[in-house]
PDB file of N, CA and C in Angstrom:
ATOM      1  N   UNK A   1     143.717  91.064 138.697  1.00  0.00           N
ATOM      2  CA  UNK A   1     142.820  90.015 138.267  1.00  0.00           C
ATOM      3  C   UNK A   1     141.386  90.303 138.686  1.00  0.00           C
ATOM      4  N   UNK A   2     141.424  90.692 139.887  1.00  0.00           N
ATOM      5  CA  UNK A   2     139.924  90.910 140.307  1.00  0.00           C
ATOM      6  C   UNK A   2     139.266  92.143 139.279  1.00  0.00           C
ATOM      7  N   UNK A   3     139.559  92.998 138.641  1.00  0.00           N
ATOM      8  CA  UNK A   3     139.552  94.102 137.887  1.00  0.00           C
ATOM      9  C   UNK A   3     138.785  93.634 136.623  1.00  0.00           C
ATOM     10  N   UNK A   4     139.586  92.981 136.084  1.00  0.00           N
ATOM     11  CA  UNK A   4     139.371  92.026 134.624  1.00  0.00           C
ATOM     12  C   UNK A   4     137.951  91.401 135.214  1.00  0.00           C
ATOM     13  N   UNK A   5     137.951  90.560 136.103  1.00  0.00           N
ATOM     14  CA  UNK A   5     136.496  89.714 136.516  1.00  0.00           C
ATOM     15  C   UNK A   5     135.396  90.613 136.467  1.00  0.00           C
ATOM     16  N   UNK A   6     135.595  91.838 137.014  1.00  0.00           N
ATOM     17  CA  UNK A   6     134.955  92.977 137.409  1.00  0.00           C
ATOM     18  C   UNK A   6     134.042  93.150 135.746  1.00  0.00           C
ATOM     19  N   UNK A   7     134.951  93.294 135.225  1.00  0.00           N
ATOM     20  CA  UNK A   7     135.092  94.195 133.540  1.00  0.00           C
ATOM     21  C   UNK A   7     134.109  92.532 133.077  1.00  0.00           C
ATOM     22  N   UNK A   8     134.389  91.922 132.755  1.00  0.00           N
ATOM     23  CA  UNK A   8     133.487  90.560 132.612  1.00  0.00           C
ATOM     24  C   UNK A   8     132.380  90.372 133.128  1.00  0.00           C
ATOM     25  N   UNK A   9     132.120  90.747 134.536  1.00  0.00           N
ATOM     26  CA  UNK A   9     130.575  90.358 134.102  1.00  0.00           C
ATOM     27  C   UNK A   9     129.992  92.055 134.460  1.00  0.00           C
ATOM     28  N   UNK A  10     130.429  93.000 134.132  1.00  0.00           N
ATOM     29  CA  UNK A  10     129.627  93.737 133.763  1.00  0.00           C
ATOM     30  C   UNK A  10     129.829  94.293 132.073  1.00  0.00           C
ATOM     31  N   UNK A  11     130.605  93.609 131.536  1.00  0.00           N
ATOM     32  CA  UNK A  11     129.965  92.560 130.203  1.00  0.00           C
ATOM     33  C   UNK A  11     128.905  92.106 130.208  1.00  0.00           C
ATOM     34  N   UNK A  12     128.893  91.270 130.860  1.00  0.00           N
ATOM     35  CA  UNK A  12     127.615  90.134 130.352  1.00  0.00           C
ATOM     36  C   UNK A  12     126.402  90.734 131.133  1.00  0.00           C
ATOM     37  N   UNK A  13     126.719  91.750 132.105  1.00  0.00           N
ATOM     38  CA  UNK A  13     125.149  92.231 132.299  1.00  0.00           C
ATOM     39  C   UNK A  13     124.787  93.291 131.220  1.00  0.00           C
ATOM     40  N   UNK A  14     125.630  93.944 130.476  1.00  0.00           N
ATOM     41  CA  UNK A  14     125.304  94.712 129.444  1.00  0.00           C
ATOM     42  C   UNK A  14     124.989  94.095 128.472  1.00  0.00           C
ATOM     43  N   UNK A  15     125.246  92.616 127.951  1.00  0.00           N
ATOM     44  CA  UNK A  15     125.115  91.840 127.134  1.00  0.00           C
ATOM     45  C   UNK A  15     123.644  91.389 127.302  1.00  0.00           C
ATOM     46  N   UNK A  16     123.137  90.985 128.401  1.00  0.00           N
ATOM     47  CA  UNK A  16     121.950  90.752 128.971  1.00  0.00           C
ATOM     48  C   UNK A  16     120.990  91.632 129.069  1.00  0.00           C
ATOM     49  N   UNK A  17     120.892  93.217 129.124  1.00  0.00           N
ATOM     50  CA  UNK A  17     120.534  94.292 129.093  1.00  0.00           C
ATOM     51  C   UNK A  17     119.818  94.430 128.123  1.00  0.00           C
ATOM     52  N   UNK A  18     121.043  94.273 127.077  1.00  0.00           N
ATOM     53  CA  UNK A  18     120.984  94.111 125.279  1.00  0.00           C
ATOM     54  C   UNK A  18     119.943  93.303 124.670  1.00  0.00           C
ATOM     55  N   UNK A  19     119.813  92.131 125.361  1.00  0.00           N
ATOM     56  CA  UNK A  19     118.957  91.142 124.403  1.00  0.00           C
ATOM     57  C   UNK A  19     118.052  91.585 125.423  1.00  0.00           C
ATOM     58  N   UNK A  20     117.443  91.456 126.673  1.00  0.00           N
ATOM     59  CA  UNK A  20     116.250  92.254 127.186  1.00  0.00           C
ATOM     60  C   UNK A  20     115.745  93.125 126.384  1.00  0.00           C
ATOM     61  N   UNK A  21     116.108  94.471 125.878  1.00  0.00           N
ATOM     62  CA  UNK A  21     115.791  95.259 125.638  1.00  0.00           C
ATOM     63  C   UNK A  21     115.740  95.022 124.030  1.00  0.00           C
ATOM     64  N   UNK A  22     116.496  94.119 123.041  1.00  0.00           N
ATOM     65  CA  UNK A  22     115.963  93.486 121.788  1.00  0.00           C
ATOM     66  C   UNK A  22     114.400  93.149 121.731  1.00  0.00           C
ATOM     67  N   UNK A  23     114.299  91.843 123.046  1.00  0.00           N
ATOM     68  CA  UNK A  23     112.832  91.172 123.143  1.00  0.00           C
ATOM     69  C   UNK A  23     112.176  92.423 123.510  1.00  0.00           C
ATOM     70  N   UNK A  24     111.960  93.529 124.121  1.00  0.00           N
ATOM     71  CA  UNK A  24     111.082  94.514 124.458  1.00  0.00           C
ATOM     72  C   UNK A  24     110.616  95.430 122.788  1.00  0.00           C
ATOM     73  N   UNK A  25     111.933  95.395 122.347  1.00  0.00           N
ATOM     74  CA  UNK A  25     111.376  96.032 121.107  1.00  0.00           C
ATOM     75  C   UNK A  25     110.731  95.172 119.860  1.00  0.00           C
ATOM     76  N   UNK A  26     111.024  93.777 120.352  1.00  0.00           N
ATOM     77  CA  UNK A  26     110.698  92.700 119.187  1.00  0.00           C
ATOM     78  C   UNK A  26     108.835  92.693 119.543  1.00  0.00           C
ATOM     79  N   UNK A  27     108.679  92.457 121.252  1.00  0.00           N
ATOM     80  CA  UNK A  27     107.757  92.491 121.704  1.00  0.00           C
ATOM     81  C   UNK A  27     106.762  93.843 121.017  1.00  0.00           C
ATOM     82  N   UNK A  28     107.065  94.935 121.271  1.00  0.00           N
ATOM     83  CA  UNK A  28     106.416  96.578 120.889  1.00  0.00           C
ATOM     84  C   UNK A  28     106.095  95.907 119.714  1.00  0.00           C
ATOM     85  N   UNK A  29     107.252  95.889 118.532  1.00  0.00           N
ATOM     86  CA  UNK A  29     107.241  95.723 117.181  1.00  0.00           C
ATOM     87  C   UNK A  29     105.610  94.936 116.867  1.00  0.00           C
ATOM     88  N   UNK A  30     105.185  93.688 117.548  1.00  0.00           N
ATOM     89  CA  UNK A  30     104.334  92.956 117.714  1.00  0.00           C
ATOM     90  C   UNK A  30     103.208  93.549 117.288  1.00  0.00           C
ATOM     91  N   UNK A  31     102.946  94.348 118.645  1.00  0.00           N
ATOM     92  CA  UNK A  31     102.098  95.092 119.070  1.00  0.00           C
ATOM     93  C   UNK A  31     101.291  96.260 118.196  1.00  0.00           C
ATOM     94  N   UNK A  32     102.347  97.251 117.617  1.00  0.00           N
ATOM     95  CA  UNK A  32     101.913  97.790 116.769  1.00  0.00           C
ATOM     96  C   UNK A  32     101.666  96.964 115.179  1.00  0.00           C
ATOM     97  N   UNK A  33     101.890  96.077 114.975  1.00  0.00           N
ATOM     98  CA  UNK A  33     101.997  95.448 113.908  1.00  0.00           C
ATOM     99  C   UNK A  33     100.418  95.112 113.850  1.00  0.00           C
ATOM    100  N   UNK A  34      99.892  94.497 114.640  1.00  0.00           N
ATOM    101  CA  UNK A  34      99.104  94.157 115.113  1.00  0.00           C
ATOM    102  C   UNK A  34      97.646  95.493 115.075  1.00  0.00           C
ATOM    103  N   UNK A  35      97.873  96.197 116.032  1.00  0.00           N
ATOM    104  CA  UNK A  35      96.972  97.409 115.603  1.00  0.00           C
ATOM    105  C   UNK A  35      97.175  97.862 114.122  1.00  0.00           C
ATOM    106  N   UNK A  36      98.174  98.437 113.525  1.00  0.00           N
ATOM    107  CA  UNK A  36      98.041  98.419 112.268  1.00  0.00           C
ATOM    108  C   UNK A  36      97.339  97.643 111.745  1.00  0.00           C
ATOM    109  N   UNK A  37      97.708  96.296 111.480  1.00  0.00           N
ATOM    110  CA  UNK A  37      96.869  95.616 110.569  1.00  0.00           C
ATOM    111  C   UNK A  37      94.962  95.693 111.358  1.00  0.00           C
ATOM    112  N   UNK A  38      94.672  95.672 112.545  1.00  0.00           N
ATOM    113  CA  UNK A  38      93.326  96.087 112.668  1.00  0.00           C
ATOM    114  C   UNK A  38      92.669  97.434 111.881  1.00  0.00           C
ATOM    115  N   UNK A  39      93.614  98.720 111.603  1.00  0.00           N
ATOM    116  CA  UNK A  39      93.550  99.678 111.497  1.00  0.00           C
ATOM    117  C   UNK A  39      93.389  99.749 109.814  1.00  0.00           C
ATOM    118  N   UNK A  40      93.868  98.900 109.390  1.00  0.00           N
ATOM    119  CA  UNK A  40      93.905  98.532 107.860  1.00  0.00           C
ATOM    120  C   UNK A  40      92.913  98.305 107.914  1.00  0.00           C
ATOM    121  N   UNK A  41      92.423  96.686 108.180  1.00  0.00           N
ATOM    122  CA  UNK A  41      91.685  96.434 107.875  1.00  0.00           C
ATOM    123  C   UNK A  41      89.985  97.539 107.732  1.00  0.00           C
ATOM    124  N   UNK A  42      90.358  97.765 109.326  1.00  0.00           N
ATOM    125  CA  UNK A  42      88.760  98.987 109.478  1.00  0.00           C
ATOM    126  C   UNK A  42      88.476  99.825 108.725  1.00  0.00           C
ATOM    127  N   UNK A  43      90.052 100.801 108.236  1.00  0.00           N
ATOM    128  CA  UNK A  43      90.013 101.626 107.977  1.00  0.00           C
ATOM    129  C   UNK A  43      90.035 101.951 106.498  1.00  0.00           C
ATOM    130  N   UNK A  44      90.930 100.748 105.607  1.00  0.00           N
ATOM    131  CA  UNK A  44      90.870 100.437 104.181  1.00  0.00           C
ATOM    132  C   UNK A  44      90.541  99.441 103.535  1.00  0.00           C
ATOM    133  N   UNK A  45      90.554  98.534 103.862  1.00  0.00           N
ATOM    134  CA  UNK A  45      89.940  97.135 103.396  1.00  0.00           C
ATOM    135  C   UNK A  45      88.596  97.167 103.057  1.00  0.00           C
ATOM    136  N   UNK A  46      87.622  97.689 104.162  1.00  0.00           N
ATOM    137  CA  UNK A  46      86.152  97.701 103.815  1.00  0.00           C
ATOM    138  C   UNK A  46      85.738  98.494 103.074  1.00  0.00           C
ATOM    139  N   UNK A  47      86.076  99.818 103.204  1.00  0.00           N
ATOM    140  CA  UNK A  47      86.117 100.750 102.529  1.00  0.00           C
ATOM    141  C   UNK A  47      86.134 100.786 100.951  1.00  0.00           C
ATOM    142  N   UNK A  48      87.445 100.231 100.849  1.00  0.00           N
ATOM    143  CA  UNK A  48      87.998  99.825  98.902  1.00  0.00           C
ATOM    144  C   UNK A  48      87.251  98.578  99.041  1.00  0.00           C
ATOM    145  N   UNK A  49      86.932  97.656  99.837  1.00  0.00           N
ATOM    146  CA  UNK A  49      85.656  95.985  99.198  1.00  0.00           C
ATOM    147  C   UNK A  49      84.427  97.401  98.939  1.00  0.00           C
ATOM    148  N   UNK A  50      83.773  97.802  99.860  1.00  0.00           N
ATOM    149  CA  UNK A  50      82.506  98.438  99.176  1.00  0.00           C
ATOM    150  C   UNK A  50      82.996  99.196  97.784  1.00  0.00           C
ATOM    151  N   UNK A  51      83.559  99.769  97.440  1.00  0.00           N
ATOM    152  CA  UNK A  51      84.095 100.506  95.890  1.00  0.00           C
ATOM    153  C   UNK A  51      84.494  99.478  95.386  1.00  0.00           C
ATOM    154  N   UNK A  52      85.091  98.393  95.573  1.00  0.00           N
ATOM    155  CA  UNK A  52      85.597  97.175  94.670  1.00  0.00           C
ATOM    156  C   UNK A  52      84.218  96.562  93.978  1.00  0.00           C
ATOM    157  N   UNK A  53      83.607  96.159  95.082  1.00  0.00           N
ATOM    158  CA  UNK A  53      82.104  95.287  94.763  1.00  0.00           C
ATOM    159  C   UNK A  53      80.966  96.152  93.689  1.00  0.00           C
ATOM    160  N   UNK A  54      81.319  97.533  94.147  1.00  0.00           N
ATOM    161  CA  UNK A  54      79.620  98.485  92.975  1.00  0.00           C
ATOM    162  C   UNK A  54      80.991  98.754  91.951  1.00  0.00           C
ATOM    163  N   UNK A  55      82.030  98.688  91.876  1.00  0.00           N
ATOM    164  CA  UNK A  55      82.669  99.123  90.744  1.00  0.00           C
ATOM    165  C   UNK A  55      82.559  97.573  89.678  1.00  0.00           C
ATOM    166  N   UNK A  56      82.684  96.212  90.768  1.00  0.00           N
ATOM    167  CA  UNK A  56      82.746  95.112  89.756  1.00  0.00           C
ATOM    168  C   UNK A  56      81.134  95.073  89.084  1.00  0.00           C
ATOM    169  N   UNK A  57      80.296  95.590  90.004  1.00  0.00           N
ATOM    170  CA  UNK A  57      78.843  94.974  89.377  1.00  0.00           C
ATOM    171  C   UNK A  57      78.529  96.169  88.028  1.00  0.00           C
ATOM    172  N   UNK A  58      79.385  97.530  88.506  1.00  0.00           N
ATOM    173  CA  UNK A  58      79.035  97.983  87.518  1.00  0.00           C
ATOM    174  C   UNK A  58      79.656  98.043  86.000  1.00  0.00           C
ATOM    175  N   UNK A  59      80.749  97.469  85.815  1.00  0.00           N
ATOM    176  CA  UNK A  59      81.670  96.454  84.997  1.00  0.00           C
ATOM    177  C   UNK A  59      80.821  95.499  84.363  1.00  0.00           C
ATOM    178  N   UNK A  60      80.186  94.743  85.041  1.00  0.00           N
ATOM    179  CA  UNK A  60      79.501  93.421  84.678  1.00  0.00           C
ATOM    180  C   UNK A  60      77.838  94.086  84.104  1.00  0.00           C
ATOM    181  N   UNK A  61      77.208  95.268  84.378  1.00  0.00           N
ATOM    182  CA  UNK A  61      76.219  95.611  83.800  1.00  0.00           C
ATOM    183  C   UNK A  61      76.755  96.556  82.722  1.00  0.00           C
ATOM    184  N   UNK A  62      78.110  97.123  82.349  1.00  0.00           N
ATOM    185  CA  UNK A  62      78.641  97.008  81.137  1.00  0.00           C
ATOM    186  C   UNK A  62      78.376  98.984  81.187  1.00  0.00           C
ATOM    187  N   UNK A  63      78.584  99.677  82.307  1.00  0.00           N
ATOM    188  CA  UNK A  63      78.296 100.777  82.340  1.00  0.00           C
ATOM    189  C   UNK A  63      79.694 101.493  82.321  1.00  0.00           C
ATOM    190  N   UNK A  64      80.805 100.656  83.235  1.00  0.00           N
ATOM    191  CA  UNK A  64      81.787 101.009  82.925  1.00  0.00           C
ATOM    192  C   UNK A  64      82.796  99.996  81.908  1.00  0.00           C
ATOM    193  N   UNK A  65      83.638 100.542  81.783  1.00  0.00           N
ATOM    194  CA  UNK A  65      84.678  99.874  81.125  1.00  0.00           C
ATOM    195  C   UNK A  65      85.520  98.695  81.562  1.00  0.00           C
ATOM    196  N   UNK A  66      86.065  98.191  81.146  1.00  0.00           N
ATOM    197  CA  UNK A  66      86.560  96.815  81.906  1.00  0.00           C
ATOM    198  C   UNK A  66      88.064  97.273  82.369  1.00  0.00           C
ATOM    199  N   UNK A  67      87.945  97.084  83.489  1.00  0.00           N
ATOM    200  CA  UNK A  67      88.838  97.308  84.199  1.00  0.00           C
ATOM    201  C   UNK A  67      89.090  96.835  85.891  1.00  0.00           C
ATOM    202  N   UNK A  68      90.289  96.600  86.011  1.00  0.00           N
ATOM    203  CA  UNK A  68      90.723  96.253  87.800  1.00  0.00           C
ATOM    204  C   UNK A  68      89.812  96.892  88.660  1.00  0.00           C
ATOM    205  N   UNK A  69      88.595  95.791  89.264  1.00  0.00           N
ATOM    206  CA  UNK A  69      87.753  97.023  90.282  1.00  0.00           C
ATOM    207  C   UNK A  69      88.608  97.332  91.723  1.00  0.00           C
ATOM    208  N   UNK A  70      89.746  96.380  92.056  1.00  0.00           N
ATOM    209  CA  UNK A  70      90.477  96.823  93.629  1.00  0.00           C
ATOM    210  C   UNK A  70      91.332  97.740  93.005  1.00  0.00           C
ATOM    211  N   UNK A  71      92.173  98.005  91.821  1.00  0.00           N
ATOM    212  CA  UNK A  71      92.604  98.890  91.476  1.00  0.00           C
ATOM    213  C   UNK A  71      91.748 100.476  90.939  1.00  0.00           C
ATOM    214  N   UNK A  72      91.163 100.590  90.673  1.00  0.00           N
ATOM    215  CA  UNK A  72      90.229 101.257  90.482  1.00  0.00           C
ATOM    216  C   UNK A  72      89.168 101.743  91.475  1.00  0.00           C
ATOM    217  N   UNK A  73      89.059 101.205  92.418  1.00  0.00           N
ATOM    218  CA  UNK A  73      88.638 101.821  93.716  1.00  0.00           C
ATOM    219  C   UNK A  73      90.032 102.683  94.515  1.00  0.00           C
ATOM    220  N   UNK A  74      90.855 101.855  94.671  1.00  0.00           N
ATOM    221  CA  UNK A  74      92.180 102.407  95.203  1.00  0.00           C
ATOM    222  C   UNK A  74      92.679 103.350  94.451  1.00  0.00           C
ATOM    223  N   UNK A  75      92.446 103.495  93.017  1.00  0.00           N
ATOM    224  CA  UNK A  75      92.717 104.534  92.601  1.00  0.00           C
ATOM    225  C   UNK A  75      92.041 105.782  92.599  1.00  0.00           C
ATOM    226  N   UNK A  76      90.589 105.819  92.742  1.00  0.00           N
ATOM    227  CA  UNK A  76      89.306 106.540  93.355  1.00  0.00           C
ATOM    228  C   UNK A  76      89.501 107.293  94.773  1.00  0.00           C
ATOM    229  N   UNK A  77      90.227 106.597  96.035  1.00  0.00           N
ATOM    230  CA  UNK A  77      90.639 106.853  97.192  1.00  0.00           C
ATOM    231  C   UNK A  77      91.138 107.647  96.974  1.00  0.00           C
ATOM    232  N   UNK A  78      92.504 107.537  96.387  1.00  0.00           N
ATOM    233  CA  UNK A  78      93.848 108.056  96.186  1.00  0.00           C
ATOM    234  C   UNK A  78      93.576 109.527  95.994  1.00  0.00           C
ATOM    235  N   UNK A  79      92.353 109.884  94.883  1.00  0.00           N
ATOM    236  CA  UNK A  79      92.159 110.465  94.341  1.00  0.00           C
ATOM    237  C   UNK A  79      91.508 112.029  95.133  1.00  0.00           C
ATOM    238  N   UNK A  80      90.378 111.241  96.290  1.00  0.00           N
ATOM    239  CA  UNK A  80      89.275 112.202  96.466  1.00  0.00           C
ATOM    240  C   UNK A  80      90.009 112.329  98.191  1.00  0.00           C
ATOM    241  N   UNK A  81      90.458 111.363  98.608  1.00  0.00           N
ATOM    242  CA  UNK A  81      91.439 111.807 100.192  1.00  0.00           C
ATOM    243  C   UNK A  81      91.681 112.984 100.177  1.00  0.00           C
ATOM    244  N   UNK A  82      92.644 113.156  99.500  1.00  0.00           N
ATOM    245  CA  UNK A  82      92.901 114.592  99.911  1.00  0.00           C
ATOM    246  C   UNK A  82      92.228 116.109 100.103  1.00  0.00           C
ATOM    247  N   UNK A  83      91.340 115.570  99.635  1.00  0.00           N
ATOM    248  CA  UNK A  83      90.337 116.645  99.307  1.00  0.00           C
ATOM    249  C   UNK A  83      89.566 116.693 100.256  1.00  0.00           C
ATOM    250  N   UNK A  84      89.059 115.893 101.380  1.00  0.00           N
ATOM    251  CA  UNK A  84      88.154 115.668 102.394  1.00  0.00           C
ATOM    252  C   UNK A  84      88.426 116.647 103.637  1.00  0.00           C
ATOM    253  N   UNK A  85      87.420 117.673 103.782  1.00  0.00           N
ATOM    254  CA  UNK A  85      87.954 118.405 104.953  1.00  0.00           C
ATOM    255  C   UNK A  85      88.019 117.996 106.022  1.00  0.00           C
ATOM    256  N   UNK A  86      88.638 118.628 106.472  1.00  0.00           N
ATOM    257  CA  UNK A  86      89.458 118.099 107.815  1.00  0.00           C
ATOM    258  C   UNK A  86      89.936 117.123 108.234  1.00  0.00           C
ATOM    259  N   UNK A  87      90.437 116.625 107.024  1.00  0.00           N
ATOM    260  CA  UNK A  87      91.800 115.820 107.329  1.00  0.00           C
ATOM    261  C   UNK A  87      93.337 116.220 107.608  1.00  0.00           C
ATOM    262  N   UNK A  88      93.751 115.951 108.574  1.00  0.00           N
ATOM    263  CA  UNK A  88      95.060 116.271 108.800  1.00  0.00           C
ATOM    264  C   UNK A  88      96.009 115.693 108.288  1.00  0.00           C
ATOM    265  N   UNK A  89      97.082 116.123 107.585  1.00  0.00           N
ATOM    266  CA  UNK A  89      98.133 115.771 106.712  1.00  0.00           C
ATOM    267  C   UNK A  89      99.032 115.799 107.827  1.00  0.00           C
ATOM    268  N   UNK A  90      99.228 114.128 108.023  1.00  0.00           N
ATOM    269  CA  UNK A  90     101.012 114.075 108.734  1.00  0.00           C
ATOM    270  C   UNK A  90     102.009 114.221 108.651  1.00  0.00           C
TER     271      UNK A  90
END
């Protein structure tokens, strides 16, 4: 009997272990979620608004064609990234 008790609660400290170490990764998960979306924002958001904004005005002075200016900037990105030296491909 004492054996079985034994086996039980080192159960439940592995059980306890378990959800500790859930909240640690729920916690991380957070975290990077978090920098990412800063990293977005800095890094693509402003970026494609400045190409969104001279692509809409230049739409509206009728130089280009009518078309999606956030698509059309993002498609512009897409385009010339790769090409930028010294960028490292992950």
């Amino acid at each position: 009997m004492h054996q079985r008790a034994m086996a039980t609660a080192n159960c439940w400290r592995v059980r306890l272990a378990g959800e500790e170490r859930r909240r640690q990764i729920i916690e991380a998960k957070s975290h990077v979620d978090r920098l990412s979306d800063m990293i977005f924002r800095s890094q693509v958001q402003q970026p494609n608004g400045f190409l969104r904004n001279y692509i809409f005005r230049r739409v509206a002075a009728g130089a280009f064609c009518q078309i999606d200016p956030l698509q059309a900037a993002r498609s512009f990105v897409g385009m010339v990234w790769p090409t930028i030296p010294g960028r490292q491909i992950s």
